[in-house]
N, C-alpha and C. Protein backbone atom coordinates (compact mmCIF):
# COMPACT_ATOMS: atom_id res chain seq x y z
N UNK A 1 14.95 15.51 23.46
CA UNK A 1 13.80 15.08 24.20
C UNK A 1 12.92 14.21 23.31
N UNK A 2 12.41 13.20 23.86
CA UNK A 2 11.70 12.10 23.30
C UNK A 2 10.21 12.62 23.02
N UNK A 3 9.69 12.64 22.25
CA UNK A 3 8.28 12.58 21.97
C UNK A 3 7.25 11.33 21.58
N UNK A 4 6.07 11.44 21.98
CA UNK A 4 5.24 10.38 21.45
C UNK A 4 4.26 10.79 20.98
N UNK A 5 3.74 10.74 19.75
CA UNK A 5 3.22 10.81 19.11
C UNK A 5 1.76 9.48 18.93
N UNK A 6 0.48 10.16 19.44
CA UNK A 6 -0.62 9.40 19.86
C UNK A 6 -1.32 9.73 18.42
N UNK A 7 -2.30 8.64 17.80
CA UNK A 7 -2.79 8.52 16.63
C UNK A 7 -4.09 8.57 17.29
N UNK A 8 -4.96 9.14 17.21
CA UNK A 8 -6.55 9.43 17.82
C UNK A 8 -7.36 8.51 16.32
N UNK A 9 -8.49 7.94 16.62
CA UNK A 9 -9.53 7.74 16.01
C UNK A 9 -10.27 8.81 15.23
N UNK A 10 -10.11 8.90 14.03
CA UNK A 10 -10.84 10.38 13.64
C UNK A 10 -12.20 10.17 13.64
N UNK A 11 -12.78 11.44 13.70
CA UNK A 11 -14.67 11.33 13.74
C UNK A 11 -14.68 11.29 12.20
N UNK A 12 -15.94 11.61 11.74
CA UNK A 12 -16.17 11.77 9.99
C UNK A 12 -15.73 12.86 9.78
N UNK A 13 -15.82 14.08 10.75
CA UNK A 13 -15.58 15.34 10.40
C UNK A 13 -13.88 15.88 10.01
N UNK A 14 -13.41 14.70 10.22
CA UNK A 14 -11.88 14.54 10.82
C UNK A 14 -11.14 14.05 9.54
N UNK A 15 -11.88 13.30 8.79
CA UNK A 15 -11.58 12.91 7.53
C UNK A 15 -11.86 13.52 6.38
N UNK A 16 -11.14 13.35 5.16
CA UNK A 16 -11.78 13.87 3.33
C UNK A 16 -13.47 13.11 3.11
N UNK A 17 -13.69 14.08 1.96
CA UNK A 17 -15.22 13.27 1.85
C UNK A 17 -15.06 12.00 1.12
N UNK A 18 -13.86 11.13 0.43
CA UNK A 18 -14.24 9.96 -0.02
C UNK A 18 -14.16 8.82 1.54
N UNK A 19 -13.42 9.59 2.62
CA UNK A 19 -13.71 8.58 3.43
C UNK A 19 -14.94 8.49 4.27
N UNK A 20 -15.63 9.72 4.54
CA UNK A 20 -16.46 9.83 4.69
C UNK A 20 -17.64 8.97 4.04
N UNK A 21 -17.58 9.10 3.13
CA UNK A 21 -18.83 8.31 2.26
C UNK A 21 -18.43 6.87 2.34
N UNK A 22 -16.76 6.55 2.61
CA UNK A 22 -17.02 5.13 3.19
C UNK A 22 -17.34 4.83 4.41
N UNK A 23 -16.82 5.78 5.29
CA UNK A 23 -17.49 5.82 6.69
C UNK A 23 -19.59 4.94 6.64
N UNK A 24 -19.61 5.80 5.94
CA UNK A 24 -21.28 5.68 5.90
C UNK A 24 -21.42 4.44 5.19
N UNK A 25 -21.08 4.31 4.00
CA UNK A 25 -21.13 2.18 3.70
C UNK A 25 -20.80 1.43 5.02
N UNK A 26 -19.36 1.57 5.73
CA UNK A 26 -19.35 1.16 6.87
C UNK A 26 -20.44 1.16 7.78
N UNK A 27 -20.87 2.35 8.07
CA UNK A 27 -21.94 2.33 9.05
C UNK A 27 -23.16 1.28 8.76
N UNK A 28 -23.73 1.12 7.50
CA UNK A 28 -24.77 0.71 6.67
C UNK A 28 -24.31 -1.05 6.60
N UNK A 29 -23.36 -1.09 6.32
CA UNK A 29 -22.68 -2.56 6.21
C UNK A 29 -22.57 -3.55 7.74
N UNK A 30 -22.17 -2.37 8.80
CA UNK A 30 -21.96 -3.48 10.03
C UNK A 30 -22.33 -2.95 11.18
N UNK A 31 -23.01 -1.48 10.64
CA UNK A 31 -23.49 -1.03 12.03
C UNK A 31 -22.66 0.11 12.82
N UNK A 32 -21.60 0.12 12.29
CA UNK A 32 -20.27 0.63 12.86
C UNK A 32 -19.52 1.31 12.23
N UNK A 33 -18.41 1.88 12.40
CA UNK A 33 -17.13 1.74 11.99
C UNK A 33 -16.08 1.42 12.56
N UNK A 34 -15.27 0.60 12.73
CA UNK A 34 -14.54 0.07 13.84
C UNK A 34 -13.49 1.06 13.60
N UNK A 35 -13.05 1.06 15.17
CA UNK A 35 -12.09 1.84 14.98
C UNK A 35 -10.50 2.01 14.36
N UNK A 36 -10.19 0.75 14.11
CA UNK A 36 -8.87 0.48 13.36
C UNK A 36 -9.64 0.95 11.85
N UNK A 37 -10.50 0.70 11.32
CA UNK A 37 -10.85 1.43 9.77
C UNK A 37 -10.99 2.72 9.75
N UNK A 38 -11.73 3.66 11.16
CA UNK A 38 -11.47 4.60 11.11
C UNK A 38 -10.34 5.53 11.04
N UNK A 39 -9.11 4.70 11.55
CA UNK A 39 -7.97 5.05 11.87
C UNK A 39 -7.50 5.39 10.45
N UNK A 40 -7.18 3.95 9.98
CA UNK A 40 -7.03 3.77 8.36
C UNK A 40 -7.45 4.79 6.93
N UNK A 41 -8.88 5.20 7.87
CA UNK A 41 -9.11 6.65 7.15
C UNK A 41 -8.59 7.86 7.07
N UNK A 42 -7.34 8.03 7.61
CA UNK A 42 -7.11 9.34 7.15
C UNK A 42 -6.46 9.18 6.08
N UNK A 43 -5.96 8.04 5.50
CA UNK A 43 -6.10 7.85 3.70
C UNK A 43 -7.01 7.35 3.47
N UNK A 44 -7.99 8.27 2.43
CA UNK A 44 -8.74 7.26 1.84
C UNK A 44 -8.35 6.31 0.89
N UNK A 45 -7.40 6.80 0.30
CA UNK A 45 -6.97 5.68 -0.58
C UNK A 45 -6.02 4.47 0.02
N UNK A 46 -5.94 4.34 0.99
CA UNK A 46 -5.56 3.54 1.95
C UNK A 46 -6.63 2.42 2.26
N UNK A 47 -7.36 3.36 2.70
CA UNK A 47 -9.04 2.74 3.36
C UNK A 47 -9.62 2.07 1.77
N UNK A 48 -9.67 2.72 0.89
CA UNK A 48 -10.60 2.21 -0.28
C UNK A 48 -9.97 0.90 -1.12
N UNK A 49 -8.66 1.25 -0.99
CA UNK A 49 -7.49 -0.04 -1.91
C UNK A 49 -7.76 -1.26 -0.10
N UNK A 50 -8.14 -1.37 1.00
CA UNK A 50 -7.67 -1.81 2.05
C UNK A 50 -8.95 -3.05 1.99
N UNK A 51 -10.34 -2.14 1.81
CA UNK A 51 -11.56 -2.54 1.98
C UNK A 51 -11.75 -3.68 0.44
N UNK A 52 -11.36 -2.98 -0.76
CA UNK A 52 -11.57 -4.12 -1.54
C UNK A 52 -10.64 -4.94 -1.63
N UNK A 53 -9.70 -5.28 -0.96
CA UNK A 53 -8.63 -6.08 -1.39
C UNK A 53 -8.97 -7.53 -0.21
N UNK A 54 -9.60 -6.36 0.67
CA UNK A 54 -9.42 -7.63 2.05
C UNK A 54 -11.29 -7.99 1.73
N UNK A 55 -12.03 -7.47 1.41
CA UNK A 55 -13.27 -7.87 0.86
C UNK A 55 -13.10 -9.12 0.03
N UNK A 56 -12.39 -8.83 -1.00
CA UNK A 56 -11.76 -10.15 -2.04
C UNK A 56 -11.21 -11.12 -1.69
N UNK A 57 -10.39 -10.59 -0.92
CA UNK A 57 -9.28 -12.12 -0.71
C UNK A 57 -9.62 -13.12 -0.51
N UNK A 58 -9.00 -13.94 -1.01
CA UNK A 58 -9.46 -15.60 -0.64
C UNK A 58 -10.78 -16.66 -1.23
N UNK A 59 -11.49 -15.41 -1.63
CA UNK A 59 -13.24 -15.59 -1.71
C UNK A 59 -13.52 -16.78 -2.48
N UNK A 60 -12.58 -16.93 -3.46
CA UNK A 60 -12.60 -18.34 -4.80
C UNK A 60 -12.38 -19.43 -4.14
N UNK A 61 -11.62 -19.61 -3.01
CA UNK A 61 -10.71 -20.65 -2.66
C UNK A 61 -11.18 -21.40 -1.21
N UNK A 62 -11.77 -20.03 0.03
CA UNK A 62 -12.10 -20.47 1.03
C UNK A 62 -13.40 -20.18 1.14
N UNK A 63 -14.12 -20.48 2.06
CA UNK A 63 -15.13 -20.40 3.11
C UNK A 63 -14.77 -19.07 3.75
N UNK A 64 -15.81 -18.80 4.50
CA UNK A 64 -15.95 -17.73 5.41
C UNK A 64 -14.95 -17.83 6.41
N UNK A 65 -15.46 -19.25 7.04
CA UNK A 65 -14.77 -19.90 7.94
C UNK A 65 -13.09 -20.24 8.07
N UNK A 66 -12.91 -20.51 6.94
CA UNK A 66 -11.70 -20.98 6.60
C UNK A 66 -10.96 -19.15 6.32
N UNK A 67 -11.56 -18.04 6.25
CA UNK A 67 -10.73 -17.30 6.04
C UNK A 67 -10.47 -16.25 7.37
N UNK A 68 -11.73 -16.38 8.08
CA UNK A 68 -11.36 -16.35 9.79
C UNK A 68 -10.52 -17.18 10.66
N UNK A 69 -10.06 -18.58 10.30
CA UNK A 69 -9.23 -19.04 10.72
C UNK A 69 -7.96 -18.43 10.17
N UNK A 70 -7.86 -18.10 9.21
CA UNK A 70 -7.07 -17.99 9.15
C UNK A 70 -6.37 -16.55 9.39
N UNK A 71 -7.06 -15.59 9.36
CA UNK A 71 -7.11 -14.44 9.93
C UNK A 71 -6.56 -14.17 11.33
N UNK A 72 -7.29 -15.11 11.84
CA UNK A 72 -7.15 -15.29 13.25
C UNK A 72 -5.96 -16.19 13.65
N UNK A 73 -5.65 -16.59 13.07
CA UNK A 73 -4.08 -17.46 13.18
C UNK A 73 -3.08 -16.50 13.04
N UNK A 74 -2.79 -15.69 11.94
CA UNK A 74 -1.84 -14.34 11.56
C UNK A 74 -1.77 -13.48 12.85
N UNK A 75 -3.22 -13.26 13.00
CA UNK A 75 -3.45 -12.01 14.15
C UNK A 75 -2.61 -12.35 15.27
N UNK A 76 -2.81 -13.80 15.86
CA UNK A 76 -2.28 -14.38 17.06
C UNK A 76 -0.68 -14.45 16.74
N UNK A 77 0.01 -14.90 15.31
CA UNK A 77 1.16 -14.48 15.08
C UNK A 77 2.04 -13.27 15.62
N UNK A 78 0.85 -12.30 15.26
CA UNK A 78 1.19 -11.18 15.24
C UNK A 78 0.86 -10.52 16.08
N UNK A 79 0.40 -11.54 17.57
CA UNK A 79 0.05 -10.46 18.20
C UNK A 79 -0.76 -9.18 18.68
N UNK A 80 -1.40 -9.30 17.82
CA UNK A 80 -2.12 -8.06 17.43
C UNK A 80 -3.71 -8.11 18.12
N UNK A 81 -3.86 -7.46 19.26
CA UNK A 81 -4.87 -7.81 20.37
C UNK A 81 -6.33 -7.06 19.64
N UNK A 82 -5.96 -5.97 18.79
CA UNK A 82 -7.21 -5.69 18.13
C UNK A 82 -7.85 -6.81 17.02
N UNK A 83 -6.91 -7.16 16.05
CA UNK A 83 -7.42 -8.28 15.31
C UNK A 83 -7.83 -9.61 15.82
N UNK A 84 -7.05 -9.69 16.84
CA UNK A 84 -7.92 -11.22 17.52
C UNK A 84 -8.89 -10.93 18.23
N UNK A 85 -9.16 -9.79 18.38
CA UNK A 85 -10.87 -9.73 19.26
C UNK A 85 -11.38 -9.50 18.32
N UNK A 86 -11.35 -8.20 16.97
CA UNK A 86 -11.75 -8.53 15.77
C UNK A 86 -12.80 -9.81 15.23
N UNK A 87 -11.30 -10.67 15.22
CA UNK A 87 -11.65 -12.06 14.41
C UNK A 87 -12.29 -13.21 14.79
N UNK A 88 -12.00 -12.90 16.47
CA UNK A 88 -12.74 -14.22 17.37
C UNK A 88 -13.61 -13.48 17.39
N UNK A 89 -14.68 -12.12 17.46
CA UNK A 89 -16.17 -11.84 17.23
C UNK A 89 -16.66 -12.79 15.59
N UNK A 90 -15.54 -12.28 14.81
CA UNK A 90 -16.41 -12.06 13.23
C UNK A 90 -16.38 -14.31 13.35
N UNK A 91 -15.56 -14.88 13.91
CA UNK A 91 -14.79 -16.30 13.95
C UNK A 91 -16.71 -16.87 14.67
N UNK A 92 -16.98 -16.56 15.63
CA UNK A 92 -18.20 -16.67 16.19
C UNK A 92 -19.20 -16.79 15.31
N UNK A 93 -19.58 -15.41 14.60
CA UNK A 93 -20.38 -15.08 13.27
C UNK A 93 -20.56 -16.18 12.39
N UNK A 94 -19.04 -16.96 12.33
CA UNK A 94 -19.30 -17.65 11.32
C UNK A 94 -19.29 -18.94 11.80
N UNK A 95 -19.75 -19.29 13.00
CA UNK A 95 -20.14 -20.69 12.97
C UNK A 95 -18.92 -20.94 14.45
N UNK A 96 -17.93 -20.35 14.62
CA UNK A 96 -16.79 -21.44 15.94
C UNK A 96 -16.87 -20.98 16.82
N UNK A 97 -16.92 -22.29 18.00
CA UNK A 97 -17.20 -21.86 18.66
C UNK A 97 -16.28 -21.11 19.75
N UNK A 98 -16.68 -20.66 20.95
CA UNK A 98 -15.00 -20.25 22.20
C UNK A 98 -14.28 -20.67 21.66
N UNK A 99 -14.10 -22.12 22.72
CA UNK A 99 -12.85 -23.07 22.11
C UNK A 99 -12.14 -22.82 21.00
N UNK A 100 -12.67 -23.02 20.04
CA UNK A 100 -12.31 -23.68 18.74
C UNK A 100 -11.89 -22.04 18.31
N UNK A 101 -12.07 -20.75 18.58
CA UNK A 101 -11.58 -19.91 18.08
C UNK A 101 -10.08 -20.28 19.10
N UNK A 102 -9.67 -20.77 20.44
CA UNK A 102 -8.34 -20.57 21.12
C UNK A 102 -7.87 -21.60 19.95
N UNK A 103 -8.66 -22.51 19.64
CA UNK A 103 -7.82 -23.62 19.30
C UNK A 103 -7.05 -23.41 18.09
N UNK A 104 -8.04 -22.49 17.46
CA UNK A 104 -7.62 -22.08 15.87
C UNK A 104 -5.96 -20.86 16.37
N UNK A 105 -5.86 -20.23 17.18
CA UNK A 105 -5.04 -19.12 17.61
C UNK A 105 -3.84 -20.02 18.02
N UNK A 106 -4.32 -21.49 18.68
CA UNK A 106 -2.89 -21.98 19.22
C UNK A 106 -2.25 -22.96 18.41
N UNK A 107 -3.13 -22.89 17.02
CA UNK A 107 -3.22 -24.12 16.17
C UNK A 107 -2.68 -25.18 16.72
N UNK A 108 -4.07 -25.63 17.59
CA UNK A 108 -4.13 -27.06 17.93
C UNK A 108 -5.73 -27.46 17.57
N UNK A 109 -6.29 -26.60 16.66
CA UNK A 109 -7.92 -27.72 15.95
C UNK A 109 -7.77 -28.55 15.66
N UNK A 110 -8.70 -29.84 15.87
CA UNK A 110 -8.51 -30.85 15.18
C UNK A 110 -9.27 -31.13 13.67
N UNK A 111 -9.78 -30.35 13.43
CA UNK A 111 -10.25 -30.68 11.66
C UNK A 111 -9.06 -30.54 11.17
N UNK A 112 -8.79 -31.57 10.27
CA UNK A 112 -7.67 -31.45 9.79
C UNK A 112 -7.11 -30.36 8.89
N UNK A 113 -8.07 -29.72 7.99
CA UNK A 113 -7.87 -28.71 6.66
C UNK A 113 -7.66 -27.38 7.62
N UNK A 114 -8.37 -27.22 8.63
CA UNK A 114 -8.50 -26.03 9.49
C UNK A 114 -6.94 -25.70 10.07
N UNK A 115 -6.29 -26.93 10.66
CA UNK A 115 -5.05 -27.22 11.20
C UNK A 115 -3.93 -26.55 10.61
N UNK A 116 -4.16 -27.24 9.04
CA UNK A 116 -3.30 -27.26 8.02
C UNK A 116 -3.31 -25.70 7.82
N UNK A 117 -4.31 -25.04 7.42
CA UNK A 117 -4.66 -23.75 7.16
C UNK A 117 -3.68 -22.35 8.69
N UNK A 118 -4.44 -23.00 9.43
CA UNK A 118 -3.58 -22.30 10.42
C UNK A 118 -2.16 -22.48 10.86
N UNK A 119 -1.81 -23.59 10.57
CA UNK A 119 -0.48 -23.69 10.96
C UNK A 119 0.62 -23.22 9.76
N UNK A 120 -0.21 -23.31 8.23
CA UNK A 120 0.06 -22.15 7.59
C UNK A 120 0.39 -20.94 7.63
N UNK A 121 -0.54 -20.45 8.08
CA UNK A 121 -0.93 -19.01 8.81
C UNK A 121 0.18 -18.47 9.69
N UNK A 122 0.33 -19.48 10.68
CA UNK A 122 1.33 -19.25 11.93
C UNK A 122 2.70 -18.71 11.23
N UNK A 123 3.17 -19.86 10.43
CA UNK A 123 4.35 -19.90 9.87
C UNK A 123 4.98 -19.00 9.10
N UNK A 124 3.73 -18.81 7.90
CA UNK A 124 3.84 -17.45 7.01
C UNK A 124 4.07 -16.05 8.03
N UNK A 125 3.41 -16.00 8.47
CA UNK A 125 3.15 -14.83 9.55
C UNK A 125 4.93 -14.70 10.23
N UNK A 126 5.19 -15.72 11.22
CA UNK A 126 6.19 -15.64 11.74
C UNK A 126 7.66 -16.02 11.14
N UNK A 127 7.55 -16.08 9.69
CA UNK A 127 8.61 -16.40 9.28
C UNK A 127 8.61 -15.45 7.70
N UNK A 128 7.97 -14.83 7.79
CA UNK A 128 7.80 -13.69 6.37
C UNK A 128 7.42 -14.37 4.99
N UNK A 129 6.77 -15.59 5.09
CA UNK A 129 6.31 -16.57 3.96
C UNK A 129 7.52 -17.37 3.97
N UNK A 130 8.82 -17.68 4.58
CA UNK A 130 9.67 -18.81 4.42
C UNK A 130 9.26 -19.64 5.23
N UNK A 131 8.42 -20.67 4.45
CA UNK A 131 8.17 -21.44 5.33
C UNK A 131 8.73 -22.74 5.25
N UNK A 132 8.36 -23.63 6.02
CA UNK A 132 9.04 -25.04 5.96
C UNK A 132 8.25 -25.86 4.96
N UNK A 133 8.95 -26.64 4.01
CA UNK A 133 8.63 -27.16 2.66
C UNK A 133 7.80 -28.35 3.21
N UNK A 134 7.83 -28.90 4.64
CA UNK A 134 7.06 -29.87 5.34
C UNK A 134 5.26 -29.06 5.34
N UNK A 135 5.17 -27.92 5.35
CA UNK A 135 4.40 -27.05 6.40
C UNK A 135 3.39 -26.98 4.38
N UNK A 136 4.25 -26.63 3.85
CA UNK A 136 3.86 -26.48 2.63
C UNK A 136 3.32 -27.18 1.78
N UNK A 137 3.62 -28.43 1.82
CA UNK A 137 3.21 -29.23 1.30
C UNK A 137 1.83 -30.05 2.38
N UNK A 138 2.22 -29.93 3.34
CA UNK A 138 0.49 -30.35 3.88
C UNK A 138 -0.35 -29.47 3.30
N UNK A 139 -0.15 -28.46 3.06
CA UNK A 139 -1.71 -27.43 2.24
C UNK A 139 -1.86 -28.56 0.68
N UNK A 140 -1.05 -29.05 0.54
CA UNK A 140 -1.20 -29.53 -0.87
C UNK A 140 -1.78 -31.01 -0.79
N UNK A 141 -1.12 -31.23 0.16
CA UNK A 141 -1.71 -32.47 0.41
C UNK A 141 -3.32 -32.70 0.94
N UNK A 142 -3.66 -31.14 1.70
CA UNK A 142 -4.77 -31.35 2.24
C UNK A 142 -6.00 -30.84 0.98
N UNK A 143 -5.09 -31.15 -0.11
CA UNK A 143 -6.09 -31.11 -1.59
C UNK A 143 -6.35 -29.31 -2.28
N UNK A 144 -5.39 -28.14 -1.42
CA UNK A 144 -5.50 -27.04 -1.79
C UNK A 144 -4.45 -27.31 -3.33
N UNK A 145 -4.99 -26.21 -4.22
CA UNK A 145 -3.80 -26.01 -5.25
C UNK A 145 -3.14 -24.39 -5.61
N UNK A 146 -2.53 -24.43 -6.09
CA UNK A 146 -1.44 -22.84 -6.27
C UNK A 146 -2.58 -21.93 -6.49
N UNK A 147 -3.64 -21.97 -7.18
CA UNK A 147 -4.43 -20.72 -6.82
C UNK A 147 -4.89 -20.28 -5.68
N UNK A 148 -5.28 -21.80 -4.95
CA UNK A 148 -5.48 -21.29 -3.23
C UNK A 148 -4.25 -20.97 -2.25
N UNK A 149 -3.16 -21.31 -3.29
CA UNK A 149 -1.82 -20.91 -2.11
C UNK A 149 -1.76 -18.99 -2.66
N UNK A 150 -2.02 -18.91 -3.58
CA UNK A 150 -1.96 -17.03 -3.66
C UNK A 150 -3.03 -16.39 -3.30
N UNK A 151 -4.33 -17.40 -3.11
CA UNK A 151 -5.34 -16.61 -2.39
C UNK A 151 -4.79 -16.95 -0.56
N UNK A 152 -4.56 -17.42 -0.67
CA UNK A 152 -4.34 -18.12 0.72
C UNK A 152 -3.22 -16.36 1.05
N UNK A 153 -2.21 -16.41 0.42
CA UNK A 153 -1.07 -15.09 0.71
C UNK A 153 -1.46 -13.78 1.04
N UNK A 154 -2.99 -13.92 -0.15
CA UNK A 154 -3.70 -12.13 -0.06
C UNK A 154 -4.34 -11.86 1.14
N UNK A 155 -4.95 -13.26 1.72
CA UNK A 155 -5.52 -13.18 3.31
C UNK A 155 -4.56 -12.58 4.24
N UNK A 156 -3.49 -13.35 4.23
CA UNK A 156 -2.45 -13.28 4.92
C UNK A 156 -1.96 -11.68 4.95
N UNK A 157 -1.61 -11.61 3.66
CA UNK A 157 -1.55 -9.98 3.51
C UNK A 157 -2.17 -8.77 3.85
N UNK A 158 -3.87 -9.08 3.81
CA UNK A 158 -4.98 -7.92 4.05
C UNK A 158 -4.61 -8.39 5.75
N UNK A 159 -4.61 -9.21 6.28
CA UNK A 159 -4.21 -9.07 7.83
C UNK A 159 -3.54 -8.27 8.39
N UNK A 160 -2.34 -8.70 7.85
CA UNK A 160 -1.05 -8.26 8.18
C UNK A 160 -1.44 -6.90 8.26
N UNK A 161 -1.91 -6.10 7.20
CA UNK A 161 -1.88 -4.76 7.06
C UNK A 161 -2.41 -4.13 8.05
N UNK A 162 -3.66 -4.93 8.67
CA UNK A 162 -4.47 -4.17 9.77
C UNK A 162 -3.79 -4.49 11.17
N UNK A 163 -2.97 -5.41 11.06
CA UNK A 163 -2.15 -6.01 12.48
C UNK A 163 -1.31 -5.00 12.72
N UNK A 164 -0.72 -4.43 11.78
CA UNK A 164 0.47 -3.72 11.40
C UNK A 164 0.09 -2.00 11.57
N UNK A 165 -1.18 -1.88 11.49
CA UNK A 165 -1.76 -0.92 11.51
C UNK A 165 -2.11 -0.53 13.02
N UNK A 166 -2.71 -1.50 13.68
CA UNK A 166 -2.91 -1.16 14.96
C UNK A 166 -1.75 -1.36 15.56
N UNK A 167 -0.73 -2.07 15.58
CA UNK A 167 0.24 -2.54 16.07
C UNK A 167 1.34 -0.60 16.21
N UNK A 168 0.96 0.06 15.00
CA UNK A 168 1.68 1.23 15.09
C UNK A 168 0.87 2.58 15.25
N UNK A 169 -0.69 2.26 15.96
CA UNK A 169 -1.15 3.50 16.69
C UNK A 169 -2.22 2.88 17.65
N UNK A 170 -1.68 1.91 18.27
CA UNK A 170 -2.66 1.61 19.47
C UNK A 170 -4.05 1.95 19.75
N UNK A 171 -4.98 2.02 18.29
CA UNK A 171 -6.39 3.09 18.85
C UNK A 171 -7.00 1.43 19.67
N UNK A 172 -8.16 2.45 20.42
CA UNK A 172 -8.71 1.06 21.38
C UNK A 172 -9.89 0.18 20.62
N UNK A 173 -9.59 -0.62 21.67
CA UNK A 173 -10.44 -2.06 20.63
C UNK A 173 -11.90 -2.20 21.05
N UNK A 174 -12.85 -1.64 19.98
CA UNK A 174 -13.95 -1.77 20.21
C UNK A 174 -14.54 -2.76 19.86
N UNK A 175 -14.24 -4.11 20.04
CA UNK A 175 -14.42 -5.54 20.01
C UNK A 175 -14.76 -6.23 21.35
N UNK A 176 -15.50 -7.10 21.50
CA UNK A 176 -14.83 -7.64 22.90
C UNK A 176 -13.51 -8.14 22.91
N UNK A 177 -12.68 -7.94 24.03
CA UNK A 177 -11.51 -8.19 24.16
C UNK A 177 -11.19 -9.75 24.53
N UNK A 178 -10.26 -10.20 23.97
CA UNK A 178 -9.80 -11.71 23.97
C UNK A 178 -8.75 -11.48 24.97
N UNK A 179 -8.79 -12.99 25.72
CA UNK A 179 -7.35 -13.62 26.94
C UNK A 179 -6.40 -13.41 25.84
């Protein structure tokens, strides 16, 4: 007999006290705790290695902007209906508008670096980083260099993890929800 096995959102009470006490930075930081981090909490060391890694990433190399696009490009890779409501809220935050968050998801923006960045994104995402040496070299061309191509990977990576995360316990998306 088949079983399914449902992953609930834990409360604070539900978790160890180091997640707890991140619970509460969370709360203090955005108001919240969303529920895919809560999820994430029943490791804290999951949650604590998760929060500084994806806090960091990219930070030398991109913009805010540039790391929500690109976020949001992976997510749409991947599918992943919590991270693209996620990212098209936090994508807003930082300046894009509707549009330009679909546009960034269907990578069809027209800024060019934005393009380049997402169609990056797409590729890495849907092809496990083999990407096309055409695809690769526009990041280079669009004036990025090898430190922004490994910051560029860790984005990619701290995504993935949370795509991958909701993707394997469905908790609900307390985001507004994206088409």
């Amino acid at each position: 007999m088949k079983t399914l096995t449902n992953i609930a959102v834990p409360t604070k009470e539900q978790v160890n006290l180091e997640s707890q006490a991140i619970f509460d930075q969370l709360q203090k930081q955005l108001g919240m705790v969303p529920n895919l981090y809560a999820t994430i909490g029943y490791s804290s060391s999951a949650l604590s290695a998760f929060l500084a890694f994806s806090g960091s990433a990219g930070k030398d190399s991109f913009s805010n902007k540039e790391i929500e696009a690109i976020k949001l490009a992976v997510s749409e890779a991947n599918n992943c209906i919590y991270c693209k409501s996620a990212h098209t809220a936090l994508a807003k935050m930082s300046g894009f508008t509707e549009e330009e968050t679909l546009q960034i998801r269907n990578t069809t923006i027209e800024d060019e670096k934005l393009n380049v960045l997402t169609s990056l994104a797409k590729e890495v995402a849907q092809k496990a980083g083999h990407v096309d040496e055409a695809v690769k070299e526009r990041f280079f061309t669009a004036g990025y260099d090898a430190k922004a191509l490994i910051d560029f990977v860790a984005i990619v990576a701290a995504v993935t993890f949370t795509n991958y995360a909701h993707a394997l316990t469905k908790v609900e998306v307390d985001f507004p929800v994206v088409k």
